[in-house]
C-alpha atoms as a PDB file:
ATOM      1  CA  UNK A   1       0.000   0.000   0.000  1.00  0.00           C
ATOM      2  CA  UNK A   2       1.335   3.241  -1.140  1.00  0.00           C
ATOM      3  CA  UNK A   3       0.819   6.528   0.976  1.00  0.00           C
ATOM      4  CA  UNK A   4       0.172   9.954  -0.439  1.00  0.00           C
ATOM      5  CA  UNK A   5       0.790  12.437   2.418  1.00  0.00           C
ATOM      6  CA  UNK A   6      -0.342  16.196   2.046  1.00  0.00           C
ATOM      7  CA  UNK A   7      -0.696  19.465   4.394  1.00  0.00           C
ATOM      8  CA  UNK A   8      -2.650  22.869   4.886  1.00  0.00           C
ATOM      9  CA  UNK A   9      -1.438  26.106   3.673  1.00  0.00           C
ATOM     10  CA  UNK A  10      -1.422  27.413   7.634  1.00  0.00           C
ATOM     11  CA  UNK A  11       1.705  25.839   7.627  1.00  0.00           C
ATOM     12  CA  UNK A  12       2.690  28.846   5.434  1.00  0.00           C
ATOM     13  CA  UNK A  13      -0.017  31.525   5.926  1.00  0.00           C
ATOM     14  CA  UNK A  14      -2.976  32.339   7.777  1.00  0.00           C
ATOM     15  CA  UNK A  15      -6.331  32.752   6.672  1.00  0.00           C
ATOM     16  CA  UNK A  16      -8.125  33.637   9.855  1.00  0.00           C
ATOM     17  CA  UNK A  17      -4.827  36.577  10.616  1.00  0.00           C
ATOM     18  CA  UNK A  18      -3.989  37.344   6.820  1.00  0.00           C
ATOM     19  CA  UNK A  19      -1.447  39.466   8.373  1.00  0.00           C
ATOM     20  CA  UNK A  20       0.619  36.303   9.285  1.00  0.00           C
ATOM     21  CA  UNK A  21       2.630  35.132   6.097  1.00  0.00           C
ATOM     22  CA  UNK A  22       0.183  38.095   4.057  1.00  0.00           C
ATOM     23  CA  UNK A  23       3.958  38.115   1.976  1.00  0.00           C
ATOM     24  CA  UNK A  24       4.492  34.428   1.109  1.00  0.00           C
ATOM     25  CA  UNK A  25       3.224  33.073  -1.846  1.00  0.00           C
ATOM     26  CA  UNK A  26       1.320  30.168  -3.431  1.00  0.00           C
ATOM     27  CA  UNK A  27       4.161  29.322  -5.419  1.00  0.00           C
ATOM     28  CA  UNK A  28       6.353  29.844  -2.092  1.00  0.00           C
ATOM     29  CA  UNK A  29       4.172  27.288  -0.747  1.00  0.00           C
ATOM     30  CA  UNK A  30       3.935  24.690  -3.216  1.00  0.00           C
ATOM     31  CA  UNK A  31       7.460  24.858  -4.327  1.00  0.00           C
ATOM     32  CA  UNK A  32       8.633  23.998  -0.315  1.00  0.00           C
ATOM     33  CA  UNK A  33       5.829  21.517   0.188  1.00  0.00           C
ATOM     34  CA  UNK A  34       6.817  19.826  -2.896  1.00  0.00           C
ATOM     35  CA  UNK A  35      10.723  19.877  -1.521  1.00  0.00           C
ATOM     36  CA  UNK A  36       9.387  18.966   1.121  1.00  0.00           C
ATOM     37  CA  UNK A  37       7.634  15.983  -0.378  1.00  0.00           C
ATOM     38  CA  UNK A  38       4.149  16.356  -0.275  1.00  0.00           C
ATOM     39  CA  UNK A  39       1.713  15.479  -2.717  1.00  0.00           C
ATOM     40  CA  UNK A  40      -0.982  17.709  -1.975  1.00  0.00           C
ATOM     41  CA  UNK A  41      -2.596  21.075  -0.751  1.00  0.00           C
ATOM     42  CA  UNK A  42      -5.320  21.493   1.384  1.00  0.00           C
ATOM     43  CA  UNK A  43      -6.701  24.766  -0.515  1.00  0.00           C
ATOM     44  CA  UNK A  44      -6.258  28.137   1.045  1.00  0.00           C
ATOM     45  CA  UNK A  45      -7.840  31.484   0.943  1.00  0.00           C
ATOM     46  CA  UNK A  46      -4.938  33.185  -1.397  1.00  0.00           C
ATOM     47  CA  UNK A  47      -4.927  30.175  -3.024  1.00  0.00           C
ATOM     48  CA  UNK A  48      -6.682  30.218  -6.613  1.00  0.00           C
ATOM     49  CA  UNK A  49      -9.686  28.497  -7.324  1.00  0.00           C
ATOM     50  CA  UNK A  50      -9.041  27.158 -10.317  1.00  0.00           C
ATOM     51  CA  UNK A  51      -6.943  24.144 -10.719  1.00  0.00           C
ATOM     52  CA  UNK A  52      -5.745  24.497 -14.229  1.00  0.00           C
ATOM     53  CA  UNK A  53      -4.272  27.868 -13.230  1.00  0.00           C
ATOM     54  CA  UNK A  54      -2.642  26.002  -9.989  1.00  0.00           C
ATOM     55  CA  UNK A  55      -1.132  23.196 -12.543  1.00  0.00           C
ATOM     56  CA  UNK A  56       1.395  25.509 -14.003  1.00  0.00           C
ATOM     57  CA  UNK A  57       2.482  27.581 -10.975  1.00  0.00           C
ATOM     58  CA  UNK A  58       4.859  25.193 -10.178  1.00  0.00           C
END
């Protein structure tokens, strides 16, 4: 059985205090989640809603 781990943005920013991380970016996020070996997002409110525009940030 394979395992597909993957996290919230609120690692990275805040949605409830946008103040918090208000300067990091989606593709700051997905490019050190990915380093950081994740496979997936939990979607966040910065995020886009779209996934075809989220397919070729990173």
């Amino acid at each position: 059985m394979s395992v597909k781990i993957g996290v919230s943005p609120i690692s990275w920013t805040n949605d409830d205090m946008p103040e918090l991380g208000k300067d990091t970016t989606v593709e700051h996020c997905l490019t050190e989640g990915k380093q950081a070996g994740y496979r997936g997002f939990e979607l966040g409110g910065k995020w886009p809603k779209d996934s075809e525009i989220l397919t070729t940030i990173i």
